[in-house]
PDB file of N, CA and C in Angstrom:
ATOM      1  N   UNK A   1      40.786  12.796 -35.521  1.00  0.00           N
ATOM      2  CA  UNK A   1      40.207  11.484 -35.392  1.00  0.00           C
ATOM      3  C   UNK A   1      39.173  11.502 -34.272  1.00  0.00           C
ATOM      4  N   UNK A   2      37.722  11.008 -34.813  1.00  0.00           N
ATOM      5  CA  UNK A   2      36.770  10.883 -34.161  1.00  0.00           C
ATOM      6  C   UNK A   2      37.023   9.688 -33.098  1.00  0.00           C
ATOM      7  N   UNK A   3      37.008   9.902 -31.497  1.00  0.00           N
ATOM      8  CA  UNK A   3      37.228   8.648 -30.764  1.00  0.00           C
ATOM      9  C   UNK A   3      36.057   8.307 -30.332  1.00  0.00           C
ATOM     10  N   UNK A   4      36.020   6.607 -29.487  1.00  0.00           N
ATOM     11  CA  UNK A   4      35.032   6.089 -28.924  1.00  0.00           C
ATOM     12  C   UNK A   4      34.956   6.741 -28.000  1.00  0.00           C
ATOM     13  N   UNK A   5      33.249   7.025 -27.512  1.00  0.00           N
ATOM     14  CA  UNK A   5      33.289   7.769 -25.787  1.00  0.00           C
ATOM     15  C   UNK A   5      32.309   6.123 -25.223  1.00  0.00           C
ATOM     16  N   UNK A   6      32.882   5.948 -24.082  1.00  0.00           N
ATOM     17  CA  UNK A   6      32.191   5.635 -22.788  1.00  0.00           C
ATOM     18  C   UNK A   6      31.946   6.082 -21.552  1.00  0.00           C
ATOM     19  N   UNK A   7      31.216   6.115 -21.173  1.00  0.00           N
ATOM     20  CA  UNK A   7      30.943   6.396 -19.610  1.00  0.00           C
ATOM     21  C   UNK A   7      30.604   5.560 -18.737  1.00  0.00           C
ATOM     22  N   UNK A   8      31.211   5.828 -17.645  1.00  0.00           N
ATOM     23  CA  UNK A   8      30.951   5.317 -16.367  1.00  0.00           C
ATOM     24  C   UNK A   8      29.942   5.006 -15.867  1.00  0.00           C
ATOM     25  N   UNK A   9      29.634   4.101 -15.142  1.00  0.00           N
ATOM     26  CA  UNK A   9      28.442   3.884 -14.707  1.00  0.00           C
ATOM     27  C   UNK A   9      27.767   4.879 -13.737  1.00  0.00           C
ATOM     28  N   UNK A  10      28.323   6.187 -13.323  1.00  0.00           N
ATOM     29  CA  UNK A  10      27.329   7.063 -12.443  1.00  0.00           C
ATOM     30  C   UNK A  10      27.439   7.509 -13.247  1.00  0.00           C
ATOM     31  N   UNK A  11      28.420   8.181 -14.428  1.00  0.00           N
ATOM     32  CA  UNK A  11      27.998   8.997 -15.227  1.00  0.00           C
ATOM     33  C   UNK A  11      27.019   8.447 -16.344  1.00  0.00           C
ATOM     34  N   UNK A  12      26.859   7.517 -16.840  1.00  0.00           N
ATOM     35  CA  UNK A  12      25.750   6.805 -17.892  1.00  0.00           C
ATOM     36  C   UNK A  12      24.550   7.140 -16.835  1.00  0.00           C
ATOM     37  N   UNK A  13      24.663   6.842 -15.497  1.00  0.00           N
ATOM     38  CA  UNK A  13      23.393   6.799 -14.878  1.00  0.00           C
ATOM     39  C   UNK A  13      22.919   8.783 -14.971  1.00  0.00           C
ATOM     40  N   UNK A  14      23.644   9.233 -14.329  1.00  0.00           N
ATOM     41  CA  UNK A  14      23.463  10.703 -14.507  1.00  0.00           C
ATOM     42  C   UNK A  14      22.630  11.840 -15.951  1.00  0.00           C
ATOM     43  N   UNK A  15      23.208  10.496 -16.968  1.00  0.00           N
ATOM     44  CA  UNK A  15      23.064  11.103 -18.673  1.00  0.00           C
ATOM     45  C   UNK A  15      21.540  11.117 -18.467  1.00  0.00           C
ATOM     46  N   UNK A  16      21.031   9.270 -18.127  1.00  0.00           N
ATOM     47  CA  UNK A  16      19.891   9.060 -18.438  1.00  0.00           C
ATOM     48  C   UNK A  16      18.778   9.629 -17.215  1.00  0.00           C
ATOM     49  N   UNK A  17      19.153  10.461 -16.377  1.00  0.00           N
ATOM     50  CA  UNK A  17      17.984  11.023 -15.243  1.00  0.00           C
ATOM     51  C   UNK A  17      17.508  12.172 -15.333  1.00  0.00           C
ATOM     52  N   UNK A  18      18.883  13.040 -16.080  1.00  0.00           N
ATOM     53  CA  UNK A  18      18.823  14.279 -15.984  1.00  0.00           C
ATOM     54  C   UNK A  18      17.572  14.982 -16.951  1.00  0.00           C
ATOM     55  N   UNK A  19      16.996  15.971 -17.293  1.00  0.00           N
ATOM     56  CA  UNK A  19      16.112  16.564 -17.769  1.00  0.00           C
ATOM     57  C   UNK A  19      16.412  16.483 -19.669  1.00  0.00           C
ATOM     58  N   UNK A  20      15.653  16.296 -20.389  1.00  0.00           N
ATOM     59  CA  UNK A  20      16.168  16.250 -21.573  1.00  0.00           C
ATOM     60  C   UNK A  20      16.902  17.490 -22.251  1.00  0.00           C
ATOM     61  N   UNK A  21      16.417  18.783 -21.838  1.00  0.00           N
ATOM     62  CA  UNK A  21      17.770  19.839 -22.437  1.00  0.00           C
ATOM     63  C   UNK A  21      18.412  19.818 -22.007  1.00  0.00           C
ATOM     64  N   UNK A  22      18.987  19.523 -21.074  1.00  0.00           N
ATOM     65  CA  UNK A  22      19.681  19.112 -20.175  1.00  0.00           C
ATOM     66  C   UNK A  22      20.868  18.145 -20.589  1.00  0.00           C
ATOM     67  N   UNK A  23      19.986  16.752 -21.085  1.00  0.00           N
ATOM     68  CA  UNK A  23      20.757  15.630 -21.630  1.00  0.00           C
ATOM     69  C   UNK A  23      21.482  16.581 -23.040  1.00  0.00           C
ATOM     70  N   UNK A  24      20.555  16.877 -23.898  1.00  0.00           N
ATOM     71  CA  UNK A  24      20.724  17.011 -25.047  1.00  0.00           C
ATOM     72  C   UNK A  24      21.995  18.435 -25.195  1.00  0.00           C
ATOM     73  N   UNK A  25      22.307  19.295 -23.718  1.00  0.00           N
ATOM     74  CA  UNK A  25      23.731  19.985 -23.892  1.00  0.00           C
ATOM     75  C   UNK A  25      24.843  19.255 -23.669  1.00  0.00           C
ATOM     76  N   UNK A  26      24.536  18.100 -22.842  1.00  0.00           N
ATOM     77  CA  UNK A  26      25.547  17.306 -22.170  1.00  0.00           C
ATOM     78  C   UNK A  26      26.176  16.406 -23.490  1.00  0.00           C
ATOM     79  N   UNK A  27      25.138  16.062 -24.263  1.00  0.00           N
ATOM     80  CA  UNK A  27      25.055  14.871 -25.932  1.00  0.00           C
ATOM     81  C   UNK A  27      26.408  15.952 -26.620  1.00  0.00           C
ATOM     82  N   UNK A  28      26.083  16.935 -26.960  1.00  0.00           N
ATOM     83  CA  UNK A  28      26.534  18.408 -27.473  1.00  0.00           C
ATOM     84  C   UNK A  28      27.974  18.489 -27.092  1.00  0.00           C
ATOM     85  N   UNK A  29      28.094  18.519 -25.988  1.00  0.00           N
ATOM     86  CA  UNK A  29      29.132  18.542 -25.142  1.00  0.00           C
ATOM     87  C   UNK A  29      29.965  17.398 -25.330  1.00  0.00           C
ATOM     88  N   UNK A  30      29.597  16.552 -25.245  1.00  0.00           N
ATOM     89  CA  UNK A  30      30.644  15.126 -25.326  1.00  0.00           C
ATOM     90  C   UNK A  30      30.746  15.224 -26.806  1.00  0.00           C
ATOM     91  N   UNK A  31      29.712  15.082 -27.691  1.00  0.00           N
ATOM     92  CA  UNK A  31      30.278  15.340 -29.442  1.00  0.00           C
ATOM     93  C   UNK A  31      31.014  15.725 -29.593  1.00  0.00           C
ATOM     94  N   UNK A  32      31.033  17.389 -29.207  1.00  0.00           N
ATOM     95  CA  UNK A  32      32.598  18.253 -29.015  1.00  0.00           C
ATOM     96  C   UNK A  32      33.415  17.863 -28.895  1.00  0.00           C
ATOM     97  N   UNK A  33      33.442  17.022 -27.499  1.00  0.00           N
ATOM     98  CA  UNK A  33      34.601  16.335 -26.928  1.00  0.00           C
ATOM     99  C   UNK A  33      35.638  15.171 -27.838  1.00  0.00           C
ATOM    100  N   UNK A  34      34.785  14.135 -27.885  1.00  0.00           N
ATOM    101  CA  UNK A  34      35.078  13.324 -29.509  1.00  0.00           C
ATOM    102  C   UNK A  34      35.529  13.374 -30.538  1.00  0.00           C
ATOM    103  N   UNK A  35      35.093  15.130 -30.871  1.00  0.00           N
ATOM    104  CA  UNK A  35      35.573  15.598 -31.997  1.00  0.00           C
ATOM    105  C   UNK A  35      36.787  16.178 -31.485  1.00  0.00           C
ATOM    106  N   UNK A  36      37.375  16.681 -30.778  1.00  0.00           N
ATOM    107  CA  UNK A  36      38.647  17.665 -30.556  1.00  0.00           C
ATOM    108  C   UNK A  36      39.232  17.349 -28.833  1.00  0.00           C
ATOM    109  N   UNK A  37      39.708  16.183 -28.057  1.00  0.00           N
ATOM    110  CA  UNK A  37      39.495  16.467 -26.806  1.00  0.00           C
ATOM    111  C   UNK A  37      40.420  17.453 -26.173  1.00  0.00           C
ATOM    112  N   UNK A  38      41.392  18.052 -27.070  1.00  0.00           N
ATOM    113  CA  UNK A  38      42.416  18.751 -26.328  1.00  0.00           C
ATOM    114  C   UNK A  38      42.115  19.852 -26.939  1.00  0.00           C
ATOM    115  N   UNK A  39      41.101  20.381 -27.643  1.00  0.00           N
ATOM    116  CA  UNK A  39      40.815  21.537 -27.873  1.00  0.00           C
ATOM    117  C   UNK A  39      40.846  22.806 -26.933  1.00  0.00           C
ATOM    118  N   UNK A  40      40.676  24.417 -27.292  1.00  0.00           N
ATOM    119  CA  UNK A  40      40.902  25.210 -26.110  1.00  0.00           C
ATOM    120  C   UNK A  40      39.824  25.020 -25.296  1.00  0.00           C
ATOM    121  N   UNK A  41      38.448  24.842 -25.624  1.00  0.00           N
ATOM    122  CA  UNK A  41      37.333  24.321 -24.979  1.00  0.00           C
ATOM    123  C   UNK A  41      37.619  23.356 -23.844  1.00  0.00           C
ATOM    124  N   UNK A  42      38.583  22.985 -23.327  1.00  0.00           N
ATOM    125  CA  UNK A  42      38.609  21.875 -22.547  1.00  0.00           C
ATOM    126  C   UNK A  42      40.041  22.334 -21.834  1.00  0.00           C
ATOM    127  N   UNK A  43      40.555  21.915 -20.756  1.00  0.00           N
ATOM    128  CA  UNK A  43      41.832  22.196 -19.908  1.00  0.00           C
ATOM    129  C   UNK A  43      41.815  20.935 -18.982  1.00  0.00           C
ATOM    130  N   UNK A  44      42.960  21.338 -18.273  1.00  0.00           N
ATOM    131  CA  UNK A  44      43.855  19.563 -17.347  1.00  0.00           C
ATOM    132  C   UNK A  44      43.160  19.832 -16.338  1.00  0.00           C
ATOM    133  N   UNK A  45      42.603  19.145 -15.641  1.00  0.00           N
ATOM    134  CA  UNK A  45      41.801  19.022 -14.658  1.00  0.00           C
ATOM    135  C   UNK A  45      42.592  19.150 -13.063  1.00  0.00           C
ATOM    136  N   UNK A  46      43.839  18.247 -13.619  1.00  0.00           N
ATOM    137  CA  UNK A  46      44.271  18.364 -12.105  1.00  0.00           C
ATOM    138  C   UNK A  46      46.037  18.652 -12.948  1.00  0.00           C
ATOM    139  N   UNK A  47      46.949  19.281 -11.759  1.00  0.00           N
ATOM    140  CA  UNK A  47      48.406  20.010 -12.383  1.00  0.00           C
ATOM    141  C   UNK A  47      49.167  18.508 -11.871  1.00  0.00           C
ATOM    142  N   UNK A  48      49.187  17.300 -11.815  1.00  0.00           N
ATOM    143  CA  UNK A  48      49.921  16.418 -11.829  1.00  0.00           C
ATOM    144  C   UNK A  48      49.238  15.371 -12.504  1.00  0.00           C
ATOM    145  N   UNK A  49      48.117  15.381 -13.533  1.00  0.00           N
ATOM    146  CA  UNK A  49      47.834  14.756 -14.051  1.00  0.00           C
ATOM    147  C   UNK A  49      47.639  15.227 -15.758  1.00  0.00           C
ATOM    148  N   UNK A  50      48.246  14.317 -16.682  1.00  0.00           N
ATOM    149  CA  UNK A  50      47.836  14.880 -18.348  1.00  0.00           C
ATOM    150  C   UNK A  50      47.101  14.200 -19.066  1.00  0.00           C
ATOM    151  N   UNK A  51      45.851  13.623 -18.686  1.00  0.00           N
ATOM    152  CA  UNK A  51      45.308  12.794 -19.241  1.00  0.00           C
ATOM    153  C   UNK A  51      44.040  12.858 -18.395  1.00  0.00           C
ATOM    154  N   UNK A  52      43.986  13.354 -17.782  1.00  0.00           N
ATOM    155  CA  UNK A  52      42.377  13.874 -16.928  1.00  0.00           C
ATOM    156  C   UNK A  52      42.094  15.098 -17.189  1.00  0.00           C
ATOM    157  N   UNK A  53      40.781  15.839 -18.107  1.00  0.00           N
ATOM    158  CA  UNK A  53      40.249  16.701 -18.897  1.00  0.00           C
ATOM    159  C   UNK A  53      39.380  17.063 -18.530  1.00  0.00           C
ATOM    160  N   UNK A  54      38.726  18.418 -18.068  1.00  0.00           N
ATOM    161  CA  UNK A  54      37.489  18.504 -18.311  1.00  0.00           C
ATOM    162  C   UNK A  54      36.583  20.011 -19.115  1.00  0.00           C
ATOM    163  N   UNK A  55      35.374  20.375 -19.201  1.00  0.00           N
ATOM    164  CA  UNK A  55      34.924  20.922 -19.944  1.00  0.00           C
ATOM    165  C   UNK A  55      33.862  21.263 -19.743  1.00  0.00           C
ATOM    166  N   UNK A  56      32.948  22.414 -19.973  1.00  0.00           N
ATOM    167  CA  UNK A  56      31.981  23.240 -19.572  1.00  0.00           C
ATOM    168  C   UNK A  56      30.978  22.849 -21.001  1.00  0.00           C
ATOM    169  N   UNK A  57      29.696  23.316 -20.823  1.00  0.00           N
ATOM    170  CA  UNK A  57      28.935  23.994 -22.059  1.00  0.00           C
ATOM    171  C   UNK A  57      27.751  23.965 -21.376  1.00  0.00           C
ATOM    172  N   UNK A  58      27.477  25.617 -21.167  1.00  0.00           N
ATOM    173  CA  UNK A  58      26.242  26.613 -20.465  1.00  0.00           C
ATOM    174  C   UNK A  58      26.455  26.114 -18.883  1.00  0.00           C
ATOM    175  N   UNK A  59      25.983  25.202 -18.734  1.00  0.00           N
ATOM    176  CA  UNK A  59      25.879  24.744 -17.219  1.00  0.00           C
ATOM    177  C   UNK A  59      26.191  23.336 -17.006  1.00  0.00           C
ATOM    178  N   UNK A  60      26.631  22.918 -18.244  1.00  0.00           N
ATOM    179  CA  UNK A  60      26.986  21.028 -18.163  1.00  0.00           C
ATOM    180  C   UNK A  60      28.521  21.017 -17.727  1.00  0.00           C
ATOM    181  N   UNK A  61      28.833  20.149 -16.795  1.00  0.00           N
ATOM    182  CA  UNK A  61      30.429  20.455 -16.675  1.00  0.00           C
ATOM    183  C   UNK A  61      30.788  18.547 -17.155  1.00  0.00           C
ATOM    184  N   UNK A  62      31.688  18.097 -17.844  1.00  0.00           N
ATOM    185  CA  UNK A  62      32.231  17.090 -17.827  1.00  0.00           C
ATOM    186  C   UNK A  62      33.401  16.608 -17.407  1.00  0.00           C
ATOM    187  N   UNK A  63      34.007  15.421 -16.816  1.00  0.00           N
ATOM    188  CA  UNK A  63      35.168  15.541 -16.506  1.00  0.00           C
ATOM    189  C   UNK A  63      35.827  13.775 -17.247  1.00  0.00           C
ATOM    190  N   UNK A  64      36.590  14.049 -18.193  1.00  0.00           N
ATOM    191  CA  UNK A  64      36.940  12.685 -18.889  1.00  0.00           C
ATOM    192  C   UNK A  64      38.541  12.295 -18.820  1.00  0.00           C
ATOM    193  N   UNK A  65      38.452  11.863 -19.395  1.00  0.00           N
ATOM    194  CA  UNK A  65      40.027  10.625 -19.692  1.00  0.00           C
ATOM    195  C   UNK A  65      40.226  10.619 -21.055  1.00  0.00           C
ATOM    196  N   UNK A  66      41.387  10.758 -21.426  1.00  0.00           N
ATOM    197  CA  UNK A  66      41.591  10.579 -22.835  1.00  0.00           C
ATOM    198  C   UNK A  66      42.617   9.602 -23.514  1.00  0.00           C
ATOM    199  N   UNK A  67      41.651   8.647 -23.985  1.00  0.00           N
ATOM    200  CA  UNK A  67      43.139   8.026 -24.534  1.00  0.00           C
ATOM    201  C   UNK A  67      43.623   7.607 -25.673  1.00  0.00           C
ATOM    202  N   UNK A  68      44.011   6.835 -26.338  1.00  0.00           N
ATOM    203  CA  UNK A  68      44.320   6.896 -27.772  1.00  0.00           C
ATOM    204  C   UNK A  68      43.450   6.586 -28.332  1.00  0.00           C
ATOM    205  N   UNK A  69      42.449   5.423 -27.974  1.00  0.00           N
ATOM    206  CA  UNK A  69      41.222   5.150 -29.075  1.00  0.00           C
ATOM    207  C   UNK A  69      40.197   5.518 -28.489  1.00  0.00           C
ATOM    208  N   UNK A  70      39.903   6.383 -27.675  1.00  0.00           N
ATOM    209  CA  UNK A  70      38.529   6.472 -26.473  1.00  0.00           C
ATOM    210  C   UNK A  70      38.610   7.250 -25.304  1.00  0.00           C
ATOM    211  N   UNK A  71      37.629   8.019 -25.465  1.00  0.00           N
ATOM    212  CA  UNK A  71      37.078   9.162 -24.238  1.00  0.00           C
ATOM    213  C   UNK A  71      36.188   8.455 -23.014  1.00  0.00           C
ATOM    214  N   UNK A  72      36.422   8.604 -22.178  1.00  0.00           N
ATOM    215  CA  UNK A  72      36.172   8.116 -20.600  1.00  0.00           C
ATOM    216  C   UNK A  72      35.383   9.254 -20.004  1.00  0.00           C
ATOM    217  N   UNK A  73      33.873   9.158 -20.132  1.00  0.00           N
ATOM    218  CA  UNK A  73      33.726  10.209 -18.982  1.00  0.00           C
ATOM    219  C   UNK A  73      33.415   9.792 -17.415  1.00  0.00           C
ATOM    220  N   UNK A  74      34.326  10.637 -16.745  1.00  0.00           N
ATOM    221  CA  UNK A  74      34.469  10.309 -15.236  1.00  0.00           C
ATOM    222  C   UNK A  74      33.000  10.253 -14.430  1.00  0.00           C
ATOM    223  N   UNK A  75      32.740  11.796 -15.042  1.00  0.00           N
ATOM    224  CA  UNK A  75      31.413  12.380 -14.063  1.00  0.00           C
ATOM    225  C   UNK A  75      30.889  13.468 -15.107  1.00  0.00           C
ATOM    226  N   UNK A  76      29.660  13.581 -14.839  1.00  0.00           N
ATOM    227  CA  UNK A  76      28.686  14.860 -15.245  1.00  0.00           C
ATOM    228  C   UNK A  76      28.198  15.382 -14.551  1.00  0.00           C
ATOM    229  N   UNK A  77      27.924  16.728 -14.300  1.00  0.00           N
ATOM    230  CA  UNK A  77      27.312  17.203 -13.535  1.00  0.00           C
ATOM    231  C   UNK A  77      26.313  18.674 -14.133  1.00  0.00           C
ATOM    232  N   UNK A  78      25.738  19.147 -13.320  1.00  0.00           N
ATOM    233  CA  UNK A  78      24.823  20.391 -13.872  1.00  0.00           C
ATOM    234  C   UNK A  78      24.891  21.242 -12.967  1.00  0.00           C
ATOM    235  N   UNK A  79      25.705  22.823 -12.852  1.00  0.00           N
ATOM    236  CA  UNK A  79      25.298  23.971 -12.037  1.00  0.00           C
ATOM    237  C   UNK A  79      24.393  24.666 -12.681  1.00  0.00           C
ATOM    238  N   UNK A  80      23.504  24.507 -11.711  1.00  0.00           N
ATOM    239  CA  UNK A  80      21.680  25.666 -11.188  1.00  0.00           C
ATOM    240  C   UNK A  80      21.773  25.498 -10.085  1.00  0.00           C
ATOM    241  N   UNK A  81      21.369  26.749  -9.432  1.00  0.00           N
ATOM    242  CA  UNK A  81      21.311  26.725  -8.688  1.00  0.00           C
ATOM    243  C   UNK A  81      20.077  26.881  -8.381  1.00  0.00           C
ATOM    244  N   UNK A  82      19.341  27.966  -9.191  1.00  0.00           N
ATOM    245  CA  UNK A  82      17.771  28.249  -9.770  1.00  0.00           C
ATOM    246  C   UNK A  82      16.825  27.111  -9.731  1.00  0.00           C
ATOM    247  N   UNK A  83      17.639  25.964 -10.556  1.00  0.00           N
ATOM    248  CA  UNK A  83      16.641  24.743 -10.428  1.00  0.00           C
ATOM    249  C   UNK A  83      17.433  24.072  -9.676  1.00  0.00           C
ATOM    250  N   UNK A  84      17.198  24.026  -8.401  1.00  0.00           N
ATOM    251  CA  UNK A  84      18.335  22.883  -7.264  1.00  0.00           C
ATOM    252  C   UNK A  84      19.107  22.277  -7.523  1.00  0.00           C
ATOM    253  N   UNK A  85      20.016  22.315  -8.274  1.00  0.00           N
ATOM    254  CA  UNK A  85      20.839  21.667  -8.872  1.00  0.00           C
ATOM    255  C   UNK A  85      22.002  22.218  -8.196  1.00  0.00           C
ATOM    256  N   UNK A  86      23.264  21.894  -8.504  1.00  0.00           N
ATOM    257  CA  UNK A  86      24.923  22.132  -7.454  1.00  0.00           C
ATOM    258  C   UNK A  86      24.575  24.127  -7.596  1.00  0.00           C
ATOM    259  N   UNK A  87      25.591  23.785  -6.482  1.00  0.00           N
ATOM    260  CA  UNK A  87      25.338  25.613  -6.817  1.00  0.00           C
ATOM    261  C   UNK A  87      27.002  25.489  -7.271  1.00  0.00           C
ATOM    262  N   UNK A  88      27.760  26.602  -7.686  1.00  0.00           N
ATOM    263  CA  UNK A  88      28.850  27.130  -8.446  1.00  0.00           C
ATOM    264  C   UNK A  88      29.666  27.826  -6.887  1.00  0.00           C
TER     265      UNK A  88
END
């Protein structure tokens, strides 16, 4: 079952600043997500929490919420370090 995603307001803000290939791995990335959130692609974010998720693709990292009708993303972020972006 395909769920609703929303995001947060730094993360909505983050979607719309970032560089468009950029956006468009992150788009990629959350689709994924939507489509499968407990897939192997994805692991528990924190060891006392089961419902906080997060997930890689190339250099997009996401970190969401999952719940019965709808995906929560917390935060987005981008490691480059190449293009100033977080370093790893």
């Amino acid at each position: 079952m395909k769920r609703y995603v929303h995001f947060t307001e730094r993360a909505g803000r983050f979607r719309d600043v970032i560089p468009p290939a950029d956006r468009q791995k992150l788009l990629q990335l959350v689709d994924r997500i939507a489509a499968d959130p407990e897939a192997d692609s994805s692991h528990l974010a924190y060891t006392n929490d089961s419902v906080t998720r997060s997930a890689w693709h190339g250099r997009v990292m996401v970190l969401f919420v999952v719940t019965s009708r709808s995906i929560v993303i917390l935060e987005a972020d981008i490691y480059d370090a190449a293009r100033g972006f977080n370093e790893v």
